[in-house]
C-alpha atoms as a PDB file:
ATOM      1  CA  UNK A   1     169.931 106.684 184.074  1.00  0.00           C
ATOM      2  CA  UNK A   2     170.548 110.472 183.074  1.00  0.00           C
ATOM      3  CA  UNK A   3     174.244 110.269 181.518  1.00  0.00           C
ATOM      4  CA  UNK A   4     177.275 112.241 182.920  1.00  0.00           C
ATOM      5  CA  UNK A   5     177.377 114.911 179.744  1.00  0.00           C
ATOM      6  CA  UNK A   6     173.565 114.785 178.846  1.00  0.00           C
ATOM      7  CA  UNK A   7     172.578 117.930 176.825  1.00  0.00           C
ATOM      8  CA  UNK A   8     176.773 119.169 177.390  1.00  0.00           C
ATOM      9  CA  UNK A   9     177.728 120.674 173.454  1.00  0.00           C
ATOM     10  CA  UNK A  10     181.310 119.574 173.013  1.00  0.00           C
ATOM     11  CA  UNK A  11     183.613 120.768 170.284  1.00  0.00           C
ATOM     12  CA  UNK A  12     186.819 118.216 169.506  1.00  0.00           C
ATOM     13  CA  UNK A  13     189.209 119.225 167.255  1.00  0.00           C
ATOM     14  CA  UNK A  14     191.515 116.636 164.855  1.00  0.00           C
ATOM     15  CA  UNK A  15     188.388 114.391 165.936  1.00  0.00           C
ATOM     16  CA  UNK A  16     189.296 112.079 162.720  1.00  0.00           C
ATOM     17  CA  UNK A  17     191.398 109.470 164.409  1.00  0.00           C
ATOM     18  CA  UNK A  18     193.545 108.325 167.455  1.00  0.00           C
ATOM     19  CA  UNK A  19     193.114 110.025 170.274  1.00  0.00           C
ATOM     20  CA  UNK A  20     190.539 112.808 169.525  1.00  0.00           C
ATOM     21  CA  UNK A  21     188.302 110.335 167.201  1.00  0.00           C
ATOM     22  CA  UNK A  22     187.935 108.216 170.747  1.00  0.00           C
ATOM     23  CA  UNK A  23     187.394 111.165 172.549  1.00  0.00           C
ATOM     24  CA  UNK A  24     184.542 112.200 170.052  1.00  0.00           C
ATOM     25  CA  UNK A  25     183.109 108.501 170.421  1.00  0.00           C
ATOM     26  CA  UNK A  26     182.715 108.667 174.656  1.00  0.00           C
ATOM     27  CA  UNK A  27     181.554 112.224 174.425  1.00  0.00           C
ATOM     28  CA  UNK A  28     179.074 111.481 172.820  1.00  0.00           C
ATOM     29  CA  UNK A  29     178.294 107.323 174.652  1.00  0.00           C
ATOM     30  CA  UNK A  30     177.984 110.413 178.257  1.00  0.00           C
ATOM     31  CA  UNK A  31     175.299 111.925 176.384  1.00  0.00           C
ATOM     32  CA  UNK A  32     177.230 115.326 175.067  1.00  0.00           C
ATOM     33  CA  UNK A  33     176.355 116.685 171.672  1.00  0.00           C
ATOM     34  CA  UNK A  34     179.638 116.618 169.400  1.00  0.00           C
ATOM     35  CA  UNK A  35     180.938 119.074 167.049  1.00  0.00           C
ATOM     36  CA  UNK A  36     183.857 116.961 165.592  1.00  0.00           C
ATOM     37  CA  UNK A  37     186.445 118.848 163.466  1.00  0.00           C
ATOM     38  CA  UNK A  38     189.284 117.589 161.066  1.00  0.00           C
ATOM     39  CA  UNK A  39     190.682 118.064 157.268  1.00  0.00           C
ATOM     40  CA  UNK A  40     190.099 114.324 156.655  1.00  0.00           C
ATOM     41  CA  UNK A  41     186.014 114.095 155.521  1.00  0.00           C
ATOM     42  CA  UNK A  42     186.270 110.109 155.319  1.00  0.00           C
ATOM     43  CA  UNK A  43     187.291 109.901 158.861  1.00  0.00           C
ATOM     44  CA  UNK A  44     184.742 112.367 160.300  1.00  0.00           C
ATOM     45  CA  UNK A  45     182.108 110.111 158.552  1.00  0.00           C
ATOM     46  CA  UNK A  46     183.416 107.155 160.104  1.00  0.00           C
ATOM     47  CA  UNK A  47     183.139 108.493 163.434  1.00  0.00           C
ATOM     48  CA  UNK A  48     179.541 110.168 162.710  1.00  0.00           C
ATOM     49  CA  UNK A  49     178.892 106.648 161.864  1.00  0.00           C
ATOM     50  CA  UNK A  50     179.941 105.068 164.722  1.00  0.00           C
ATOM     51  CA  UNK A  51     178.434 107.563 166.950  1.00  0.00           C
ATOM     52  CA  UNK A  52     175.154 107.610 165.797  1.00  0.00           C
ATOM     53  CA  UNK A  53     175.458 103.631 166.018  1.00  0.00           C
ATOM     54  CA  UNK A  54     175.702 103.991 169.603  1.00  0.00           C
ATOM     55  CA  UNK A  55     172.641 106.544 169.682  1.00  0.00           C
ATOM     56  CA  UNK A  56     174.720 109.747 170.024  1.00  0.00           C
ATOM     57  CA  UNK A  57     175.147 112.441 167.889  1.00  0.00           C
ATOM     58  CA  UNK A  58     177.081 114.700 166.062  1.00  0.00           C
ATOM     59  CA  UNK A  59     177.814 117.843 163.713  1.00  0.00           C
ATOM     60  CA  UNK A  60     180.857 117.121 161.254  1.00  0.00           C
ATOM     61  CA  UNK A  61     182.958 120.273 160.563  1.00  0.00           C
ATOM     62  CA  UNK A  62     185.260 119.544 157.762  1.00  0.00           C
ATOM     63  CA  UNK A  63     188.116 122.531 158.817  1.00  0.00           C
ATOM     64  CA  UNK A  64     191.809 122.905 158.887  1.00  0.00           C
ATOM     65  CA  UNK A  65     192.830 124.278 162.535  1.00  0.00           C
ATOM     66  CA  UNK A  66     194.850 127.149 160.525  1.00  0.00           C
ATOM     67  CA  UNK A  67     191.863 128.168 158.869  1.00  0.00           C
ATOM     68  CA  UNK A  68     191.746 130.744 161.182  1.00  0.00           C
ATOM     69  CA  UNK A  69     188.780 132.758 159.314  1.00  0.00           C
ATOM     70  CA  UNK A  70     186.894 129.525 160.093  1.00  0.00           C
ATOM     71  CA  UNK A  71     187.710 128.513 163.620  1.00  0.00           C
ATOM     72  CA  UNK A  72     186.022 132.496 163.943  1.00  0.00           C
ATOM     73  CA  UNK A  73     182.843 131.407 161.477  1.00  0.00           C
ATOM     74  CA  UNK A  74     182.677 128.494 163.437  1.00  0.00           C
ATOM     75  CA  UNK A  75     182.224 129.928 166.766  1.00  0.00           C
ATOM     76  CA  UNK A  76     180.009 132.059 165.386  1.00  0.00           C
ATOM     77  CA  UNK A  77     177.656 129.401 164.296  1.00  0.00           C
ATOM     78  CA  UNK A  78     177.850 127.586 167.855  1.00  0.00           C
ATOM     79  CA  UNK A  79     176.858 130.952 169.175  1.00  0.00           C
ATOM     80  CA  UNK A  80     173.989 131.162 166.482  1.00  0.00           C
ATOM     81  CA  UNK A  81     172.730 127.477 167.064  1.00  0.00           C
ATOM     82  CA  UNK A  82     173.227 126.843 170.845  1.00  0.00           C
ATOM     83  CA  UNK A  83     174.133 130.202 172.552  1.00  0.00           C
ATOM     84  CA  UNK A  84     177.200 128.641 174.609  1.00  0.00           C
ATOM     85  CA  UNK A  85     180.101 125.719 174.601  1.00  0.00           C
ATOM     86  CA  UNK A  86     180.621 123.458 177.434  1.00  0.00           C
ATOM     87  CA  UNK A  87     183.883 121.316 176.354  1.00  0.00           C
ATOM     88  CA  UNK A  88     186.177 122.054 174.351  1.00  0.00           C
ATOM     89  CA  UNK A  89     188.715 119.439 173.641  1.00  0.00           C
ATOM     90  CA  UNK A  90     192.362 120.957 172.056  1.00  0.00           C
ATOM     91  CA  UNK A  91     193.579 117.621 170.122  1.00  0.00           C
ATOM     92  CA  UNK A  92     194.610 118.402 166.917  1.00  0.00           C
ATOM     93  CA  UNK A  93     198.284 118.387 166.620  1.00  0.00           C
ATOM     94  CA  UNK A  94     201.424 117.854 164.216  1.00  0.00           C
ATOM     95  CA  UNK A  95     204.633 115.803 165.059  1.00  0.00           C
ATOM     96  CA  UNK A  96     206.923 117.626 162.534  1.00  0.00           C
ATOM     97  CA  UNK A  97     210.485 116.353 161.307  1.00  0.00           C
ATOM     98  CA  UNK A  98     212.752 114.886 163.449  1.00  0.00           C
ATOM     99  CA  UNK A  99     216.325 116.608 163.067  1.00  0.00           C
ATOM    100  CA  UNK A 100     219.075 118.935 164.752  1.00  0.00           C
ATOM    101  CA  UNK A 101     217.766 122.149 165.663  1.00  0.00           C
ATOM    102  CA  UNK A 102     220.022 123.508 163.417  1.00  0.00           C
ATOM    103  CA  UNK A 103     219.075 121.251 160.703  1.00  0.00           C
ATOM    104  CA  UNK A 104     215.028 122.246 160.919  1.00  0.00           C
ATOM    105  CA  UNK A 105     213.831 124.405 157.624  1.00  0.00           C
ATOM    106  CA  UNK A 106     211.878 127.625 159.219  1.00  0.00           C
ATOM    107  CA  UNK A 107     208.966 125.865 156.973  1.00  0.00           C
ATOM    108  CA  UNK A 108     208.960 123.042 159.163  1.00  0.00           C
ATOM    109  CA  UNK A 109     209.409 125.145 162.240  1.00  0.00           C
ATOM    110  CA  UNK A 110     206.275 127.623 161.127  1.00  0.00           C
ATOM    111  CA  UNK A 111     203.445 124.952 160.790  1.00  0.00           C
ATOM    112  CA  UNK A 112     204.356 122.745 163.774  1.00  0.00           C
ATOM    113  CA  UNK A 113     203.813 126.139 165.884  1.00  0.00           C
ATOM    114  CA  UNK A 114     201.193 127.103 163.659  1.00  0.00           C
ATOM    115  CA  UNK A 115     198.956 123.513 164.267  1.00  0.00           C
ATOM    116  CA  UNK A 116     200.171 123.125 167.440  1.00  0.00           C
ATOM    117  CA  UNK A 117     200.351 126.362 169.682  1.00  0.00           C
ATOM    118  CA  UNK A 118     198.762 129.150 167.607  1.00  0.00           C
ATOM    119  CA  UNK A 119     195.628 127.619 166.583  1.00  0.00           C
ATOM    120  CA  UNK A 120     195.139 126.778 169.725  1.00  0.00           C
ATOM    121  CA  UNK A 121     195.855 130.428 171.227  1.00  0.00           C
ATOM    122  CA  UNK A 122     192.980 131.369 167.935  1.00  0.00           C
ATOM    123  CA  UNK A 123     190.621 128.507 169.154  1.00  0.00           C
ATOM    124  CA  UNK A 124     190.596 130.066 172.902  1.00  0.00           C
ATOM    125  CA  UNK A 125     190.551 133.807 171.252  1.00  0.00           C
ATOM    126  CA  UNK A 126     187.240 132.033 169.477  1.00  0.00           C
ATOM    127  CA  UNK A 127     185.285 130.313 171.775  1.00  0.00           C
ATOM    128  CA  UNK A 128     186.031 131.887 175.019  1.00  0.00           C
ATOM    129  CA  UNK A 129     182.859 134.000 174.897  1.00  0.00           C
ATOM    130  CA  UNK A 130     180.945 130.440 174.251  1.00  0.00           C
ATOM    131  CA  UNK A 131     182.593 128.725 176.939  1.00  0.00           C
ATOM    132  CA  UNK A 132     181.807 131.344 179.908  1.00  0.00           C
ATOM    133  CA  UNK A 133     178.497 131.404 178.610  1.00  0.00           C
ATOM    134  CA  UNK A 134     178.331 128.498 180.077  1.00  0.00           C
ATOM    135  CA  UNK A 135     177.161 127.024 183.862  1.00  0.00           C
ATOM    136  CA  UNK A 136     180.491 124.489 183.799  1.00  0.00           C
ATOM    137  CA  UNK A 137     182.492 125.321 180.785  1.00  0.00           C
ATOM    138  CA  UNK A 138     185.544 122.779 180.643  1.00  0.00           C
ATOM    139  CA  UNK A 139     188.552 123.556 177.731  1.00  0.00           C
ATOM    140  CA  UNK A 140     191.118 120.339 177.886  1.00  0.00           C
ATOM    141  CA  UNK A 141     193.906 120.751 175.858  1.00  0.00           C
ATOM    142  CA  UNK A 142     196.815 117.761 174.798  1.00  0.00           C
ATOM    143  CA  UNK A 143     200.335 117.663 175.666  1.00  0.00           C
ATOM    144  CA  UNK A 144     202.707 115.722 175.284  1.00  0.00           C
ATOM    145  CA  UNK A 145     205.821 113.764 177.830  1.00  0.00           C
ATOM    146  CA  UNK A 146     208.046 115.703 175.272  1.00  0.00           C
ATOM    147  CA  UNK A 147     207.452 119.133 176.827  1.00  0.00           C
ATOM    148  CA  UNK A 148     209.085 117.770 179.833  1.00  0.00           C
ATOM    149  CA  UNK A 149     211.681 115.292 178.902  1.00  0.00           C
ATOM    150  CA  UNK A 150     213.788 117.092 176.089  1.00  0.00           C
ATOM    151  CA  UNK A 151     215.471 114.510 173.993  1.00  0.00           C
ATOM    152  CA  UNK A 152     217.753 115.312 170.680  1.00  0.00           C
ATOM    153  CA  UNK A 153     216.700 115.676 168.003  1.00  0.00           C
ATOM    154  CA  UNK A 154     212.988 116.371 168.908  1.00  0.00           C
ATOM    155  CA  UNK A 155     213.197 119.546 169.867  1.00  0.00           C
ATOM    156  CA  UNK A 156     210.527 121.180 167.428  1.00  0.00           C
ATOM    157  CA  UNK A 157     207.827 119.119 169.011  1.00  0.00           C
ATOM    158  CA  UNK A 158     209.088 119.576 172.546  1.00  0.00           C
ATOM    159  CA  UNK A 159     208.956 122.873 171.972  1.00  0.00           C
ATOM    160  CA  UNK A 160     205.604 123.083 171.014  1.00  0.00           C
ATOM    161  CA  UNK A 161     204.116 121.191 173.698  1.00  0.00           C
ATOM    162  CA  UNK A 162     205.920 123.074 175.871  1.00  0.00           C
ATOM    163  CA  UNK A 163     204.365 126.468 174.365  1.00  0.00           C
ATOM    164  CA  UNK A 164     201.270 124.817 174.845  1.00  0.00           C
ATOM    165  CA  UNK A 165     201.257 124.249 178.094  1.00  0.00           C
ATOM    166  CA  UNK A 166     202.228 127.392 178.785  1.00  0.00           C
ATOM    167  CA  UNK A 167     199.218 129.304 176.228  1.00  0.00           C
ATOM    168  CA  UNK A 168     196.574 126.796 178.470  1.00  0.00           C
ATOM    169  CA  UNK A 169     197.973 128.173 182.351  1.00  0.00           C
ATOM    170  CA  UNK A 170     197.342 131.123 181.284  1.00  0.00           C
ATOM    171  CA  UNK A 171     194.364 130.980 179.967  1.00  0.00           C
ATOM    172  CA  UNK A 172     193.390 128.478 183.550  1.00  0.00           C
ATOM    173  CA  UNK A 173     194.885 131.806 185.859  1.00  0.00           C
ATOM    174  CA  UNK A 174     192.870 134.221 183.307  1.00  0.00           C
ATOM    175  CA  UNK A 175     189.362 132.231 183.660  1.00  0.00           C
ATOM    176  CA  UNK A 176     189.967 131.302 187.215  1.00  0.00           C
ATOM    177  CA  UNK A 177     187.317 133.294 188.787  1.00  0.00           C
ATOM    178  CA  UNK A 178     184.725 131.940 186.158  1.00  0.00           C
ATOM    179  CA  UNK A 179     183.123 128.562 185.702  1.00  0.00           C
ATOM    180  CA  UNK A 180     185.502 127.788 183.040  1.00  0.00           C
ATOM    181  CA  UNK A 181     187.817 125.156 183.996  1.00  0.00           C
ATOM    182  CA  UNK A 182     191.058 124.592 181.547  1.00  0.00           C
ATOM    183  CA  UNK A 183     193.672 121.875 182.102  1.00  0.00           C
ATOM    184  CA  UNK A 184     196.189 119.791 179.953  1.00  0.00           C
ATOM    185  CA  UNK A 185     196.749 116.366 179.284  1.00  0.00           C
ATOM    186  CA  UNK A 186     199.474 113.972 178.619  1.00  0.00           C
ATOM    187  CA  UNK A 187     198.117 110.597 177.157  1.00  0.00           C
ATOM    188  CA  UNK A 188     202.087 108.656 177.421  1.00  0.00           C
ATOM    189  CA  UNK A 189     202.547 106.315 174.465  1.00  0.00           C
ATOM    190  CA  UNK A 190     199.254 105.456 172.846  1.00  0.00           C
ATOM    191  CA  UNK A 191     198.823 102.957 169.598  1.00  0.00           C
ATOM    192  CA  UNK A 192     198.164 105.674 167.481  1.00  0.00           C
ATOM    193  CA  UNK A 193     199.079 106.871 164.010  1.00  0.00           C
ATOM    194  CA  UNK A 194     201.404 110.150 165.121  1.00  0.00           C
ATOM    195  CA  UNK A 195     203.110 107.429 167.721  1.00  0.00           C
ATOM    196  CA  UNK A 196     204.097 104.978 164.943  1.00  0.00           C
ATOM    197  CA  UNK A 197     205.531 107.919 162.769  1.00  0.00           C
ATOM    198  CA  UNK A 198     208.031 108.832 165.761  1.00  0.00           C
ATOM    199  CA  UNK A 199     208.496 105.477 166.791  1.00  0.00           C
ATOM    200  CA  UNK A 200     208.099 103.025 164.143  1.00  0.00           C
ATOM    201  CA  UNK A 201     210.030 100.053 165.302  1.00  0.00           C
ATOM    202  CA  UNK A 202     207.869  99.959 168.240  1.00  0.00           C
ATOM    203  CA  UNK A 203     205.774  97.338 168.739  1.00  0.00           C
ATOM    204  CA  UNK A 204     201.903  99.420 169.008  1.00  0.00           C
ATOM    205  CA  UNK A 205     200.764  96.272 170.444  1.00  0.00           C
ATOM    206  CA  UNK A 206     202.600  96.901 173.971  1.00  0.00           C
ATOM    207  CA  UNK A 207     201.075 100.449 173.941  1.00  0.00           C
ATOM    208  CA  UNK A 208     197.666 101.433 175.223  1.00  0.00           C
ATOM    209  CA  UNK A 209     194.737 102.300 172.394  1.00  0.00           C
ATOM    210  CA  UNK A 210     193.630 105.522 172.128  1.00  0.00           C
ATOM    211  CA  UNK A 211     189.921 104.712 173.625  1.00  0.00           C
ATOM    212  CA  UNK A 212     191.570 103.552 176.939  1.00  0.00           C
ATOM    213  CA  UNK A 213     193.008 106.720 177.354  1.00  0.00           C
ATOM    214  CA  UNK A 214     190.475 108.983 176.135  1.00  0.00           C
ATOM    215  CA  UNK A 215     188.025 107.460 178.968  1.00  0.00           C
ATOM    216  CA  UNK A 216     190.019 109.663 181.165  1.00  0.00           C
ATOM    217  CA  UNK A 217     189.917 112.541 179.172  1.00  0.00           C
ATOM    218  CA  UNK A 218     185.966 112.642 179.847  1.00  0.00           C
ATOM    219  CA  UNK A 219     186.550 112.488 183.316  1.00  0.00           C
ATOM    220  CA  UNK A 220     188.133 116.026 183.147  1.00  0.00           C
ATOM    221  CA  UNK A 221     185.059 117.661 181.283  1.00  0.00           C
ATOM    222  CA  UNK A 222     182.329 116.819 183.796  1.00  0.00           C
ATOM    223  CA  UNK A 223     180.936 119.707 185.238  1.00  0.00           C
ATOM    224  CA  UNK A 224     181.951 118.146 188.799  1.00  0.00           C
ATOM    225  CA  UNK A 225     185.509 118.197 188.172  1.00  0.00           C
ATOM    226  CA  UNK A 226     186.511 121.564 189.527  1.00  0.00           C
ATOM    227  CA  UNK A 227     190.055 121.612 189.125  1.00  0.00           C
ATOM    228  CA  UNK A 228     191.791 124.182 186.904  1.00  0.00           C
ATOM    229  CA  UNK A 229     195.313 124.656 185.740  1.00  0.00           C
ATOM    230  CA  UNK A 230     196.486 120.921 186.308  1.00  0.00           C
ATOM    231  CA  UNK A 231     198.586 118.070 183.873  1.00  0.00           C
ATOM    232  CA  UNK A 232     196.190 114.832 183.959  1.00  0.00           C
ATOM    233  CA  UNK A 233     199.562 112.384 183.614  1.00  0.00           C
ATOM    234  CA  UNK A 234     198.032 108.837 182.104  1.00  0.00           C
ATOM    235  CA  UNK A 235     200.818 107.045 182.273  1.00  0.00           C
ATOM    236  CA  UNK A 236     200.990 107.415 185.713  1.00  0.00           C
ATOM    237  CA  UNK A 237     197.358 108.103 186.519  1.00  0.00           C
ATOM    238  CA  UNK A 238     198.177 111.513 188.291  1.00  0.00           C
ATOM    239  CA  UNK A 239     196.531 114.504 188.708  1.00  0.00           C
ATOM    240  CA  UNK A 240     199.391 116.880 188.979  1.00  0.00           C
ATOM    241  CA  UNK A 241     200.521 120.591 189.496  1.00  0.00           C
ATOM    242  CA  UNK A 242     202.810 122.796 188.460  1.00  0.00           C
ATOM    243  CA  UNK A 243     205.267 124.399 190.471  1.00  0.00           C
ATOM    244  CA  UNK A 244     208.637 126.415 189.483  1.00  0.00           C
ATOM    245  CA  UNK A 245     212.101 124.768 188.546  1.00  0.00           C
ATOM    246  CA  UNK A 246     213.683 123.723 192.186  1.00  0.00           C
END
């Protein structure tokens, strides 16, 4: 049976663990090709490990998302090697402190937007080219329930998320008339590592792991989902649009 992403080239960034390590795992189980990129080496080996157990396979790319100069020397080896990019999953994210807005050091501030909305605004400024190129390219990038439900005291990575949405509409209205497809996603509570640091008298038991979740994440990459500009909401299991404030 020919799988659902056979011969697909998918790049997956902060593909170490949680979320984007799953991801990684069932891109590569539907038969895509994936370029998996994190700062942590041991975890990209683990999941090169456990890929290649299940007969995939996979490129490790050992790179800090604000290594900008790289994400650029990156694309430019994807173009070298395989002339295009099908999927392109935006993971790779930072929680930041929580605290008073007033209370948030303009450190703090400058790498949660750095990790979390401008190298992803440098990852579409790098492989846009590779995605159009081509016949179904599919960008999905992660949000979050915070850039929706603003809560004290969490307001750095509400912000964020909410940037991010924002950067990936745009880029869905601006590739709209292309095959590209772009949407977001909002995986809810998930027994993760990031989850525990907000939340750590929760119970990561009661919350769903991070391969459950993902499974739905490859649903949005197929080149038969035609859908552009949408929120995939897990915890609700709804495909859902935007529209402005009522």
């Amino acid at each position: 049976m020919t799988k659902p992403l056979a011969n697909r080239i998918a790049l997956v960034t902060g593909a170490s663990r949680g979320i984007g390590a799953a991801t990684a795992r069932l891109l590569a189980e539907a038969g895509a090709h994936v370029v998996a990129t994190a700062r942590t080496v041991g975890g990209l080996e683990e999941i090169d490990d456990a890929i290649r157990a299940a007969g995939g396979s996979a490129t490790l790319v050992p790179l800090d998302m604000t290594d900008f100069d790289g994400l650029s020397r990156l694309a430019a080896a994807l173009g070298e090697r395989y002339q295009r990019l099908d999927i392109l999953i935006g993971n790779a994210a930072i929680v930041g402190p929580s605290s008073p807005l007033d209370h948030i050091q303009p450190e703090d501030w400058d790498a949660v937007m750095k990790v979390n909305v401008t190298a992803n605004w440098q990852l579409i400024r790098a492989m846009d080219a590779l995605l159009r190129r081509s016949d179904a390219g599919r960008a999905v990038f992660l949000s979050s329930g915070a850039a929706h439900n603003m809560r004290a005291y969490r307001g750095l990575y509400a912000t964020s998320k909410a940037a991010l949405e924002a950067l990936a509409r745009t880029y869905a209205a601006e590739t709209a008339n292309t095959s590209v497809r772009v949407n977001l996603f909002n995986p809810g509570p998930t027994r993760t590592r990031m989850r525990a640091q907000v939340m750590p008298g929760e119970d990561p038991m009661t919350l769903p792991p991070p391969a459950e979740v993902a499974a739905k994440i490859i649903d949005l990459c197929v080149p038969e989902f035609t859908e552009t500009g949408r929120l995939y909401d897990y915890p609700t299991r709804r495909l859902m649009a935007f529209r402005k404030p009522e």
